[in-house]
C-alpha atoms as a PDB file:
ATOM      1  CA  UNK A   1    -207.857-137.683  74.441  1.00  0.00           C
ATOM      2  CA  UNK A   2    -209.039-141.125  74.704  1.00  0.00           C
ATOM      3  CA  UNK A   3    -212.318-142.184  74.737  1.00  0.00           C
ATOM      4  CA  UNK A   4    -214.933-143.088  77.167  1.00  0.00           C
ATOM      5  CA  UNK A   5    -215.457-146.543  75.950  1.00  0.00           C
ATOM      6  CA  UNK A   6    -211.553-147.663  75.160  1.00  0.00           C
ATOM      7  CA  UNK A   7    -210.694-146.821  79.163  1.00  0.00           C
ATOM      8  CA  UNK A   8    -213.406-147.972  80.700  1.00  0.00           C
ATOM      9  CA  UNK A   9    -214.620-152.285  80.634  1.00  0.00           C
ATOM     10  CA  UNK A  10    -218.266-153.466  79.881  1.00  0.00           C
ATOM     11  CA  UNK A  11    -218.141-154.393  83.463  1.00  0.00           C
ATOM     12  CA  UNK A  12    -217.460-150.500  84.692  1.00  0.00           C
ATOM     13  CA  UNK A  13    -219.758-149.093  81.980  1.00  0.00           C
ATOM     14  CA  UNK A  14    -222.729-150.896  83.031  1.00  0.00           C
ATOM     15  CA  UNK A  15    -222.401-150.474  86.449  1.00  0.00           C
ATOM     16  CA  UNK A  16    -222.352-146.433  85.863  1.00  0.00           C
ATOM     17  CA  UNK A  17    -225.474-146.936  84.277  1.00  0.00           C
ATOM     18  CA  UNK A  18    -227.122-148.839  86.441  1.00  0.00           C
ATOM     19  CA  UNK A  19    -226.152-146.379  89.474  1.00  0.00           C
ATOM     20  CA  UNK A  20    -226.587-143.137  87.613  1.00  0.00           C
ATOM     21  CA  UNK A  21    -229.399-143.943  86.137  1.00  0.00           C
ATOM     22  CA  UNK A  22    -228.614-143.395  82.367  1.00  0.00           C
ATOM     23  CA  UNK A  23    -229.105-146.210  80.116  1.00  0.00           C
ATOM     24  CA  UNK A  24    -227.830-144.514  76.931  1.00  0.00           C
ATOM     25  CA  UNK A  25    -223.739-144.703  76.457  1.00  0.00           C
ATOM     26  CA  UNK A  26    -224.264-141.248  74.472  1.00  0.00           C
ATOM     27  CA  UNK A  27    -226.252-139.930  77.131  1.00  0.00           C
ATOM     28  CA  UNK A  28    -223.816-141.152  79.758  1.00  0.00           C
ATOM     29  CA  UNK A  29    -220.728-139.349  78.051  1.00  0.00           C
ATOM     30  CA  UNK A  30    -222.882-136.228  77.984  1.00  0.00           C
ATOM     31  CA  UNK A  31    -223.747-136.571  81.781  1.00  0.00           C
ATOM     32  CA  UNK A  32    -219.674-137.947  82.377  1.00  0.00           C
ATOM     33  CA  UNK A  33    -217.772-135.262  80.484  1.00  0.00           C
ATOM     34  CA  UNK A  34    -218.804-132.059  82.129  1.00  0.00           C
ATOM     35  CA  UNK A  35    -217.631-133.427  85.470  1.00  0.00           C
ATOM     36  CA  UNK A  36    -214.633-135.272  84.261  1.00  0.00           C
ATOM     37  CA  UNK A  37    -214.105-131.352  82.646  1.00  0.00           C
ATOM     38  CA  UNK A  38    -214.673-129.528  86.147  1.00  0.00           C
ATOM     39  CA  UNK A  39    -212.582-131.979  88.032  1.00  0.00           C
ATOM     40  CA  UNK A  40    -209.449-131.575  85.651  1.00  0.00           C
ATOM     41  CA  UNK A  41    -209.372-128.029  85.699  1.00  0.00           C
ATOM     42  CA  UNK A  42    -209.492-128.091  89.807  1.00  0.00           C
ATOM     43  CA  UNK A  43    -207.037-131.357  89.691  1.00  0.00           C
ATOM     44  CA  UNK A  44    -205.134-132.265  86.919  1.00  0.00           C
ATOM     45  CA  UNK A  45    -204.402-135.516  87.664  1.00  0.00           C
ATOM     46  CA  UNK A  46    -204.067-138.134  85.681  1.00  0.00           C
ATOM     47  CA  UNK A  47    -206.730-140.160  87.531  1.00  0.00           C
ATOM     48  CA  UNK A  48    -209.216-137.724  86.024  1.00  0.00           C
ATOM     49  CA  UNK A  49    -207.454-136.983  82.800  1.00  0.00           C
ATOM     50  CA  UNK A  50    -207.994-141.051  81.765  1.00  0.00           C
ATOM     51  CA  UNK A  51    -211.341-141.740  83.368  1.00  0.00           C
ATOM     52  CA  UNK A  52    -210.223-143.963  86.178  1.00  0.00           C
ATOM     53  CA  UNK A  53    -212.539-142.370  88.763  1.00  0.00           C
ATOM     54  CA  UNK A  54    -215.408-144.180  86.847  1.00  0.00           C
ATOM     55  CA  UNK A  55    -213.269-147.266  86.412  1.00  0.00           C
ATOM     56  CA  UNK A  56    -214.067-150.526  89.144  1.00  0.00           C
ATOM     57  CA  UNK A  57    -210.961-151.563  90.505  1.00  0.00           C
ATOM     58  CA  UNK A  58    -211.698-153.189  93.669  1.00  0.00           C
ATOM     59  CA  UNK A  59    -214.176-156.013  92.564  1.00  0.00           C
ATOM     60  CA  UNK A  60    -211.577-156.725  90.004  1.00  0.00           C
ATOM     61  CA  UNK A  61    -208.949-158.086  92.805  1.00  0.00           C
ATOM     62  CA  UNK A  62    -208.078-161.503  94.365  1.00  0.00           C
ATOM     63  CA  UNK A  63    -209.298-160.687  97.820  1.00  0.00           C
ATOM     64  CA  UNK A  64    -212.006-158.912  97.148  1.00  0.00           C
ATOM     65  CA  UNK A  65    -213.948-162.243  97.511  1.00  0.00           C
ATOM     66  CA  UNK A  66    -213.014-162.745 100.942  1.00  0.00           C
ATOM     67  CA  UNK A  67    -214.179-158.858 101.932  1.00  0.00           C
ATOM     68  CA  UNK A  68    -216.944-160.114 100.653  1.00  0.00           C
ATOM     69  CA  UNK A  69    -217.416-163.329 103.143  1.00  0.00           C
ATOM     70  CA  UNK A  70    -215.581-161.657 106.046  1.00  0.00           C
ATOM     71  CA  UNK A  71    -218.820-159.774 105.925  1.00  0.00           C
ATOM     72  CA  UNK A  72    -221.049-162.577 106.158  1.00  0.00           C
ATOM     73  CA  UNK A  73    -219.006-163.849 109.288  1.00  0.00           C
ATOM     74  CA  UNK A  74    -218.844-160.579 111.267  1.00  0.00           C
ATOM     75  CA  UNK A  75    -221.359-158.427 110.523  1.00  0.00           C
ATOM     76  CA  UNK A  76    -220.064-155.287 112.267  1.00  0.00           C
ATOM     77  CA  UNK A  77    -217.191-155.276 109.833  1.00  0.00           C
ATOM     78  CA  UNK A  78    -215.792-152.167 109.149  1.00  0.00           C
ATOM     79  CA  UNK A  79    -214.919-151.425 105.145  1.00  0.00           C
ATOM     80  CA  UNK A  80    -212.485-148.269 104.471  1.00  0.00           C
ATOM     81  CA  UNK A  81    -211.499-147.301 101.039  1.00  0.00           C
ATOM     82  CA  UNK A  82    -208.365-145.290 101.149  1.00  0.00           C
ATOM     83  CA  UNK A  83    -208.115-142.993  98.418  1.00  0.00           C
ATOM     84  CA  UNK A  84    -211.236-143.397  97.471  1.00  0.00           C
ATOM     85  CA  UNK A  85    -211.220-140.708  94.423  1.00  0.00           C
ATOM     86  CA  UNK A  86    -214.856-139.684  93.781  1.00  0.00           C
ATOM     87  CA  UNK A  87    -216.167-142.928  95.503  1.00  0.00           C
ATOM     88  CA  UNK A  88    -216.938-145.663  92.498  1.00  0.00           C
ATOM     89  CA  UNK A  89    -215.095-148.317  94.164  1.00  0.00           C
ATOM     90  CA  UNK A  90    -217.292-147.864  97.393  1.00  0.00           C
ATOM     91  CA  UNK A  91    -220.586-147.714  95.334  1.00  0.00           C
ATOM     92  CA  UNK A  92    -219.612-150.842  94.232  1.00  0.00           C
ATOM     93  CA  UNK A  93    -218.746-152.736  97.491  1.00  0.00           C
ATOM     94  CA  UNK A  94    -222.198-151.406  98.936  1.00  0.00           C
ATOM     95  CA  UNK A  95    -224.186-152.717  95.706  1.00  0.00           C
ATOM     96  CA  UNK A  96    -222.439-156.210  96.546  1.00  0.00           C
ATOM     97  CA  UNK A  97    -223.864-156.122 100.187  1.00  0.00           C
ATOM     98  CA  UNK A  98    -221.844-154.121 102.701  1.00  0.00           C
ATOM     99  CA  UNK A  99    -224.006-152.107 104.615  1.00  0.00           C
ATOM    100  CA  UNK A 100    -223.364-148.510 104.028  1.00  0.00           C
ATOM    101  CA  UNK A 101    -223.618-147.586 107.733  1.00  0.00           C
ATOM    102  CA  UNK A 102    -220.066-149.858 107.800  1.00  0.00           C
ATOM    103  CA  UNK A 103    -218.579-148.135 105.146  1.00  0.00           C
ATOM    104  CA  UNK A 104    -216.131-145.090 105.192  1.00  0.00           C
ATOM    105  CA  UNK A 105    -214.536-143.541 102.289  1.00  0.00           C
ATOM    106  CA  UNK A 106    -211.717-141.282 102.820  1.00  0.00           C
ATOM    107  CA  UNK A 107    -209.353-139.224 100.555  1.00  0.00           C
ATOM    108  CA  UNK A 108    -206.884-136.252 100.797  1.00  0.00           C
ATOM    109  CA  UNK A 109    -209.184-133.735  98.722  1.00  0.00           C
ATOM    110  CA  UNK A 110    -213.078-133.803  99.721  1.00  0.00           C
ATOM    111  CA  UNK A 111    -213.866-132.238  96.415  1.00  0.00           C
ATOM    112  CA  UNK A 112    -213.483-135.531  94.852  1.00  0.00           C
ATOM    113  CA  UNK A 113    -216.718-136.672  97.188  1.00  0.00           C
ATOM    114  CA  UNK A 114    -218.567-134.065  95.899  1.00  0.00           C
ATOM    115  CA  UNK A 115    -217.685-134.673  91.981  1.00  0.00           C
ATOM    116  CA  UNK A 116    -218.300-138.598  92.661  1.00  0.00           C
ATOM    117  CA  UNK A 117    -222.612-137.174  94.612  1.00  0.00           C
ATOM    118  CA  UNK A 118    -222.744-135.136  91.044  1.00  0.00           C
ATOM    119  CA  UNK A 119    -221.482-137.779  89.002  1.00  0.00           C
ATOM    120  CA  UNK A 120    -224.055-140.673  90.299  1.00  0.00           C
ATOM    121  CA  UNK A 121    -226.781-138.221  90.575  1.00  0.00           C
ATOM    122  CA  UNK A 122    -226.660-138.901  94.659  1.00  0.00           C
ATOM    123  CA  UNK A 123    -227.283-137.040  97.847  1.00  0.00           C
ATOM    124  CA  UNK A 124    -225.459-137.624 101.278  1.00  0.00           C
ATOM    125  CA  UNK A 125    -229.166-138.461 102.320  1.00  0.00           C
ATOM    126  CA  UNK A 126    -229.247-140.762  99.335  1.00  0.00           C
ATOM    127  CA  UNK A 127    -225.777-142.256  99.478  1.00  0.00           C
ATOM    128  CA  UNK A 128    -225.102-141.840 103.420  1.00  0.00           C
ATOM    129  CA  UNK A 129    -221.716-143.523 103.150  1.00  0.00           C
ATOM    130  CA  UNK A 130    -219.066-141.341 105.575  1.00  0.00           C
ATOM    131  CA  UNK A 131    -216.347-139.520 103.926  1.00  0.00           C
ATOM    132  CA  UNK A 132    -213.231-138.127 105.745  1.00  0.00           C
ATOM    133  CA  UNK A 133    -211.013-135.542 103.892  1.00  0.00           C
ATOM    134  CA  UNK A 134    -207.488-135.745 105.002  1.00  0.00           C
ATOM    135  CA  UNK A 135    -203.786-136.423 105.243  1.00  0.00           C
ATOM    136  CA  UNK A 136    -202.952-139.689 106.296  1.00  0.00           C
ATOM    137  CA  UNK A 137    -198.996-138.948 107.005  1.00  0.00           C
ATOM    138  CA  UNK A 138    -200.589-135.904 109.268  1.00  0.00           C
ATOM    139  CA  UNK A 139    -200.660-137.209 113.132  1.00  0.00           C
ATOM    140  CA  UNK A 140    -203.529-135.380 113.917  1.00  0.00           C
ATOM    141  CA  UNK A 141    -205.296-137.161 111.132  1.00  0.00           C
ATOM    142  CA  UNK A 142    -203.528-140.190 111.807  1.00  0.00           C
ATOM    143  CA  UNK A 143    -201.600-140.811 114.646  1.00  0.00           C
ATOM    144  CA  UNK A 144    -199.520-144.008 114.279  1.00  0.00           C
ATOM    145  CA  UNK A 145    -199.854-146.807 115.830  1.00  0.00           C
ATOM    146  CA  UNK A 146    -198.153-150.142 116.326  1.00  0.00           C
ATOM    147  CA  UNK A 147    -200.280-153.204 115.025  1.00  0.00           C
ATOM    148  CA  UNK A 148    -202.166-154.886 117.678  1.00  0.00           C
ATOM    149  CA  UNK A 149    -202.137-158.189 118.482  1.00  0.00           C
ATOM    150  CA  UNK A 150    -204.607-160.407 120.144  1.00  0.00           C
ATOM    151  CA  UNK A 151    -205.009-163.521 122.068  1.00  0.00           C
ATOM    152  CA  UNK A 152    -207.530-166.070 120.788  1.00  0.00           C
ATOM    153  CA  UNK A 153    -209.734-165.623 123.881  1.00  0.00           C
ATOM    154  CA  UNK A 154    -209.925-162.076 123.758  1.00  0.00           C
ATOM    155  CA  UNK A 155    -210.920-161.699 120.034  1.00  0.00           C
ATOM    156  CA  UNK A 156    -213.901-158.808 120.578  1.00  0.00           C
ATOM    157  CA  UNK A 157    -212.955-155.405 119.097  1.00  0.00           C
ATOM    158  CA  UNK A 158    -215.572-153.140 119.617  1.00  0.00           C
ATOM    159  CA  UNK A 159    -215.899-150.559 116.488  1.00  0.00           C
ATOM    160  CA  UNK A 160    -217.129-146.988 116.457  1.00  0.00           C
ATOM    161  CA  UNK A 161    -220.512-146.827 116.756  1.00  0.00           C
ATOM    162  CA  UNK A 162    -221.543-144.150 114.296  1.00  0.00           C
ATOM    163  CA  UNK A 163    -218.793-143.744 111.120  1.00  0.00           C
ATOM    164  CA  UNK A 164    -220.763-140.161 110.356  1.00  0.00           C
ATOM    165  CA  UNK A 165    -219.083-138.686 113.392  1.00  0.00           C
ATOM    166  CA  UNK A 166    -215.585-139.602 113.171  1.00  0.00           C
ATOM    167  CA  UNK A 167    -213.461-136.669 112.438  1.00  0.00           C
ATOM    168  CA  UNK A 168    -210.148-138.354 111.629  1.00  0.00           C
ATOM    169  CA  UNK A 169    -209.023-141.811 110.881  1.00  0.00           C
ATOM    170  CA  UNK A 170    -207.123-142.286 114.454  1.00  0.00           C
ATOM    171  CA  UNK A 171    -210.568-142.934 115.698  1.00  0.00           C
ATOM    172  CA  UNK A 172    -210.503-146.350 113.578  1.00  0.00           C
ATOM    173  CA  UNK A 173    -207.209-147.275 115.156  1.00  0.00           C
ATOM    174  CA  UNK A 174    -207.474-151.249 115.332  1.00  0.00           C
ATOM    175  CA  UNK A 175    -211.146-151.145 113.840  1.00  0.00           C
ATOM    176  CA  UNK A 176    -211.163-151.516 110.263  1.00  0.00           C
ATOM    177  CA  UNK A 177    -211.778-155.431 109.134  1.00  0.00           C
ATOM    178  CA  UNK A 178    -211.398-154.774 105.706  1.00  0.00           C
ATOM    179  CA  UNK A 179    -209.343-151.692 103.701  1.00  0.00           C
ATOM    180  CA  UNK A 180    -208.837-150.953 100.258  1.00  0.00           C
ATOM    181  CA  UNK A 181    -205.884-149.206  98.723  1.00  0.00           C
ATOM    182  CA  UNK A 182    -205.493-148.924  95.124  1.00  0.00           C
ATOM    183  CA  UNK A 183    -203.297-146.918  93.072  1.00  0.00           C
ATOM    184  CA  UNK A 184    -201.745-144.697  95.879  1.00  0.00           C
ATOM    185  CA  UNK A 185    -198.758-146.226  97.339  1.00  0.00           C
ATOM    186  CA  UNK A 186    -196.468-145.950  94.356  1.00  0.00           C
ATOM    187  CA  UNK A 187    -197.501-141.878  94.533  1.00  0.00           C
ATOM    188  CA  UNK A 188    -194.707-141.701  97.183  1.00  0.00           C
ATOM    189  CA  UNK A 189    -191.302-142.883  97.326  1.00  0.00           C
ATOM    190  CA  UNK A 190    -189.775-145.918  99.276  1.00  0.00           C
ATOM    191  CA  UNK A 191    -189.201-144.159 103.036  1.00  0.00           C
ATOM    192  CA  UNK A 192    -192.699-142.609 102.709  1.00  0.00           C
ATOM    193  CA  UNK A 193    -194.117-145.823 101.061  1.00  0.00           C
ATOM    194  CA  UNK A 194    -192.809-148.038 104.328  1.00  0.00           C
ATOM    195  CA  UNK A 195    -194.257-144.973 106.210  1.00  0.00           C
ATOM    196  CA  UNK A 196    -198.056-145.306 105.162  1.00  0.00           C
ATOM    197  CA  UNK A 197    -197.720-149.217 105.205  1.00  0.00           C
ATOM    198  CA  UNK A 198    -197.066-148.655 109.213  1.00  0.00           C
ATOM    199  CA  UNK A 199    -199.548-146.353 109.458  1.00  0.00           C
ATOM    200  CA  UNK A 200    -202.576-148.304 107.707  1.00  0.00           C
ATOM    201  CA  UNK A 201    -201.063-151.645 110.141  1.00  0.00           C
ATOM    202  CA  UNK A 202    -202.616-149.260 112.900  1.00  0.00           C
ATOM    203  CA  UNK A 203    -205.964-149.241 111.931  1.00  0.00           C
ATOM    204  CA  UNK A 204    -206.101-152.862 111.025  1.00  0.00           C
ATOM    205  CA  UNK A 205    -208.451-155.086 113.363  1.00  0.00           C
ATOM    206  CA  UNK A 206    -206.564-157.253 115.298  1.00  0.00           C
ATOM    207  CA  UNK A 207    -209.126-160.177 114.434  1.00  0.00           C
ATOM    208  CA  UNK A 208    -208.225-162.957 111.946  1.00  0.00           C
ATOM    209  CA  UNK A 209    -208.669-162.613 108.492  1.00  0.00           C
ATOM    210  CA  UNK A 210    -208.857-158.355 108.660  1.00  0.00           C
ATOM    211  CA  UNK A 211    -207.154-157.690 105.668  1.00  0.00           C
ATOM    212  CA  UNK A 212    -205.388-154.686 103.477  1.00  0.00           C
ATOM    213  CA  UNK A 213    -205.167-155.222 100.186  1.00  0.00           C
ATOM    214  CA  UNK A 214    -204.776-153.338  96.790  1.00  0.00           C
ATOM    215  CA  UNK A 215    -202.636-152.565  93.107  1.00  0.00           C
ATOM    216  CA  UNK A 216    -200.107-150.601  92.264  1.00  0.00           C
ATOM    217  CA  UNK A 217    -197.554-149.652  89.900  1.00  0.00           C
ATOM    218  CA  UNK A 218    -194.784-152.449  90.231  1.00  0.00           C
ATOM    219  CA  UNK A 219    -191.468-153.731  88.324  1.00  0.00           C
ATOM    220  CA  UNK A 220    -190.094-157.361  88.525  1.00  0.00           C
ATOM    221  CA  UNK A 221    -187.234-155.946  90.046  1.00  0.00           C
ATOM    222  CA  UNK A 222    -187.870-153.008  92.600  1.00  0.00           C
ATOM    223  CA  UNK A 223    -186.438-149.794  91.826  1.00  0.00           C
ATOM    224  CA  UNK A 224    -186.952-146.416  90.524  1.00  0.00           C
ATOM    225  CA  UNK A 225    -189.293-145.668  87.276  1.00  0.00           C
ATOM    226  CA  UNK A 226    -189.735-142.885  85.260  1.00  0.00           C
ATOM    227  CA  UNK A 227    -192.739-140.998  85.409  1.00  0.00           C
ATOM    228  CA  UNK A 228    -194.935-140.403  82.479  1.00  0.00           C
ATOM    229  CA  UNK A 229    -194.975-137.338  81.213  1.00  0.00           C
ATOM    230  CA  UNK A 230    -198.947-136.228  81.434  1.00  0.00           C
ATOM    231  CA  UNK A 231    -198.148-136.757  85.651  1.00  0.00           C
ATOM    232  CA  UNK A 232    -196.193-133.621  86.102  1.00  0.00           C
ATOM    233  CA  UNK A 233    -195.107-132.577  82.989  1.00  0.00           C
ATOM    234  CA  UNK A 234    -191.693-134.117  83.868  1.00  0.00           C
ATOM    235  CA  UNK A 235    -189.933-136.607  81.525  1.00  0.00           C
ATOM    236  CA  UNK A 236    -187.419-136.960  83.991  1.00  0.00           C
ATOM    237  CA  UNK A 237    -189.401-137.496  87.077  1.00  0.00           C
ATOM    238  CA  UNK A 238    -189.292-140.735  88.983  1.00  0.00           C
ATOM    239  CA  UNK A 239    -191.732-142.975  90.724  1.00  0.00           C
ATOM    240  CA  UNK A 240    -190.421-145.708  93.051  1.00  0.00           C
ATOM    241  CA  UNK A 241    -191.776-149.255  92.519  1.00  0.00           C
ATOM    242  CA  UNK A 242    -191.642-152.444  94.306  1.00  0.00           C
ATOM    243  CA  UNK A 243    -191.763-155.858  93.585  1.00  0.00           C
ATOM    244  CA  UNK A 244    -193.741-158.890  94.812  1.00  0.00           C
ATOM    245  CA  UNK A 245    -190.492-159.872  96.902  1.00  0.00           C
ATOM    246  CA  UNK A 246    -189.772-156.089  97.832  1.00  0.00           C
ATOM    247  CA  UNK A 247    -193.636-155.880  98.948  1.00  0.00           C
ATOM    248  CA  UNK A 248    -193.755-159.097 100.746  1.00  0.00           C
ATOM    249  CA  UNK A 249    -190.622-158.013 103.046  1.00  0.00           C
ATOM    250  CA  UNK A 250    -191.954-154.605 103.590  1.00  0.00           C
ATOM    251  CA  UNK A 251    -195.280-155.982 105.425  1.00  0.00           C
ATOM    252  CA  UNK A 252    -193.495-158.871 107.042  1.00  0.00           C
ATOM    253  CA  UNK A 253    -191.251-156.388 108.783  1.00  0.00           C
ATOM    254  CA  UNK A 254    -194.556-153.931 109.406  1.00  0.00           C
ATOM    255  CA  UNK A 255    -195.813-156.777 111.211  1.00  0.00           C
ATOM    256  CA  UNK A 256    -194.737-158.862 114.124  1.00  0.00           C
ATOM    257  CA  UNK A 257    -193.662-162.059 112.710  1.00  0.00           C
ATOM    258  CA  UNK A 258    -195.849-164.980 111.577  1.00  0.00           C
ATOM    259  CA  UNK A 259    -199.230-163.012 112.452  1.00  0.00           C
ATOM    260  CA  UNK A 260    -200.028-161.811 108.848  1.00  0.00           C
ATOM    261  CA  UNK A 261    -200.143-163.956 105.475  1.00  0.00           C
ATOM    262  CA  UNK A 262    -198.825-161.491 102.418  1.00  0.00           C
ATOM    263  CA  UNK A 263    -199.999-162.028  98.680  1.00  0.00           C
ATOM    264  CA  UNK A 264    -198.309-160.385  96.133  1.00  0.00           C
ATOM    265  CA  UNK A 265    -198.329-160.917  92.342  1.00  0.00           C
ATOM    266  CA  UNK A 266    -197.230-158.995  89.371  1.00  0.00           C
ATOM    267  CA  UNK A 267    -200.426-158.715  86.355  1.00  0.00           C
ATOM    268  CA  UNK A 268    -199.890-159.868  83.090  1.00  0.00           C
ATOM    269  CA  UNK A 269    -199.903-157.352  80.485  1.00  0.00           C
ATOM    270  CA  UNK A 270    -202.791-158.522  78.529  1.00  0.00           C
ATOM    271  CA  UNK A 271    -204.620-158.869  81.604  1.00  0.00           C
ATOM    272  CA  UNK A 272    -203.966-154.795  82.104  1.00  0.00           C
ATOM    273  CA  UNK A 273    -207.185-152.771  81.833  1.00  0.00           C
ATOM    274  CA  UNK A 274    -206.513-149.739  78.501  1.00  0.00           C
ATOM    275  CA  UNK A 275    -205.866-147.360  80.272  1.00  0.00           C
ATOM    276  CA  UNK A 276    -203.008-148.971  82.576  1.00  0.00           C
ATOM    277  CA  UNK A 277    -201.408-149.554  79.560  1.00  0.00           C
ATOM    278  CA  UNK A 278    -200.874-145.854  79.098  1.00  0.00           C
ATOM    279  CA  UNK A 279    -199.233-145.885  82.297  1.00  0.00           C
ATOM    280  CA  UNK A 280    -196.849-149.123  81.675  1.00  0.00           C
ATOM    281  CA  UNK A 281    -194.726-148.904  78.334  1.00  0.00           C
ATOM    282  CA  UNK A 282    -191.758-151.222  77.883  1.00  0.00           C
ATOM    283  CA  UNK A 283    -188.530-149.209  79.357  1.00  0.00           C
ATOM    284  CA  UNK A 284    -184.760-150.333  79.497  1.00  0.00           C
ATOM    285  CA  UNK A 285    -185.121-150.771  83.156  1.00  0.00           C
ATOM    286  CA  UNK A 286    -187.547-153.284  83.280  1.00  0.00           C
ATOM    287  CA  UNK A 287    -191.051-152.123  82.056  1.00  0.00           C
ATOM    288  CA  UNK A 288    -193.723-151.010  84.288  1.00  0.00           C
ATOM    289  CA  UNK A 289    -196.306-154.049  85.533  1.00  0.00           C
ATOM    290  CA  UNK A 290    -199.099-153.667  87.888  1.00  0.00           C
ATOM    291  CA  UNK A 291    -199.078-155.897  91.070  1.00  0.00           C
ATOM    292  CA  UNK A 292    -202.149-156.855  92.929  1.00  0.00           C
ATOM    293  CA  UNK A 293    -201.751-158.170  96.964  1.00  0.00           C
ATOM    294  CA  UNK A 294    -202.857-158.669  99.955  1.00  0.00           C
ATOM    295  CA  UNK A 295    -202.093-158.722 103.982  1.00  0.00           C
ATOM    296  CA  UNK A 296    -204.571-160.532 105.797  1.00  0.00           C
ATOM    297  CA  UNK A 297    -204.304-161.445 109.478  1.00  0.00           C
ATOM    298  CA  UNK A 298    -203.501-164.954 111.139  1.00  0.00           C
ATOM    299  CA  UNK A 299    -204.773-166.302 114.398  1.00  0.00           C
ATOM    300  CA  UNK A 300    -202.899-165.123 116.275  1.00  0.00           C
ATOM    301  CA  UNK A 301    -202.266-166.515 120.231  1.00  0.00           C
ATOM    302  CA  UNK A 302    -199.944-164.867 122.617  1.00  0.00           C
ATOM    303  CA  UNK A 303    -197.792-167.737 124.697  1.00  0.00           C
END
């Protein structure tokens, strides 16, 4: 099995142990590998298997620079983290300044909240970020909804007032400024993957510059990939990938033409963290890659 230190950065390691509290990397893989142990035997995914819940994605991407001044120009923004894993993404975004009462973390197993309280030594009186457990392609977790748009005089959205008592992500319908995805859209194939695109366009803010933005599993060329083997045990299994150009065309038809801007770019390979590199060997039908994007909302005016 890999090691602590080859799949996760400098960056990611210091921010653990800054947050858990535990200064000493042996110390740290003491406190780390218990968990990561628990975890794997009640998922065995490979998320846990290669140490990516303690890995920092989101600070890592493009946009996450403008999350980070859309806050400073609307304070009430709203911040959801979409499979959010055991939460070290969202740690990370309210260390940089969000305010925690505008945060929401959501994923489809609410185990993984309570691994990511035990792994950073937290409390939900401690860490009082909200945390939904659910299915987004379930209606009565989310019901979809068509993207809204907005006329430059009528730009006030008023957002939930307290994230701790939302029961289901339909309540954020149209609220959330900023959301993060990582990692989870090439988990479905393409039907399902234009499915959850429509259904995330719902809960985006209708105000300019709300954005959606992530990374993925991607190919130059969109099409179909095989899946490692440590994902299901399945050599022949198959993942479906997009490209930039594929990606770009599924949001502009998600959206209502010319009111979103859509960034998509494929990672060099150096550039890939370790541990993606277990996940993208050269393959005769074009190699796996990992592409990075973002849809961010134009103002928008209504003739």
């Amino acid at each position: 099995m890999p090691t602590l230190a080859s799949l996760i950065d400098d960056g990611g390691l210091e921010f653990l142990k800054s947050q858990i509290g535990i200064g000493d990397a042996g110390e740290l893989k003491k406190h780390i590998l218990p968990i990561q142990a628990k975890a794997y035997e009640t998922f065995s995914y490979p998320c846990i298997c290669f140490f990516n819940f303690a890995r920092l994605r989101v600070s890592k991407l493009p946009a996450y620079s403008h999350a980070m001044a859309l806050l400073r120009e609307r304070p009430d923004a709203i911040f959801l983290d979409l499979g959010c894993c055991f939460g070290t993404d969202i740690r990370k975004v309210a260390v940089d300044g969000f305010p925690m009462q505008n945060l929401i973390a959501c994923d489809l197993h609410g185990e993984f909240w309570n691994f990511g309280h035990e792994l950073f030594r937290s409390t939900p009186e401690t860490f009082p970020v909200a945390f939904l457990s659910g299915d987004v392609f379930d209606p009565a977790f989310l019901a979809p909804s068509a993207p809204r748009l907005t006329s430059i005089r009528s730009s006030t959205v008023i957002p939930p007032s307290n994230l701790s008592n939302i029961t289901s992500l339909t309540a954020l319908t149209n609220h959330i400024s900023i959301l993060h995805c990582s990692y989870v859209f090439h988990l479905f194939d393409e039907q399902k993957q234009a499915e959850l695109a429509r259904l995330l366009a719902g809960l985006l803010s209708p105000l300019p510059g709300s954005m959606i933005f992530g990374s993925q599993l991607a190919k130059e060329t969109k099409g179909y990939l095989l899946r490692p083997p440590f994902y299901s045990g399945d050599a022949e299994s198959r993942v479906f990938a997009h490209s930039p150009e594929s990606w770009i065309d599924l949001w502009e038809d998600v959206f209502p033409k010319g009111t979103v801007r859509v960034e998509a770019a494929l990672m060099k390979r150096e550039d890939s963290h370790p541990a993606d590199m277990l996940l993208l060997p050269t393959t005769p039908e074009g190699g796996r890659r990992i592409m990075t994007w973002s849809i961010t909302r134009r103002l928008y005016s209504k003739l």
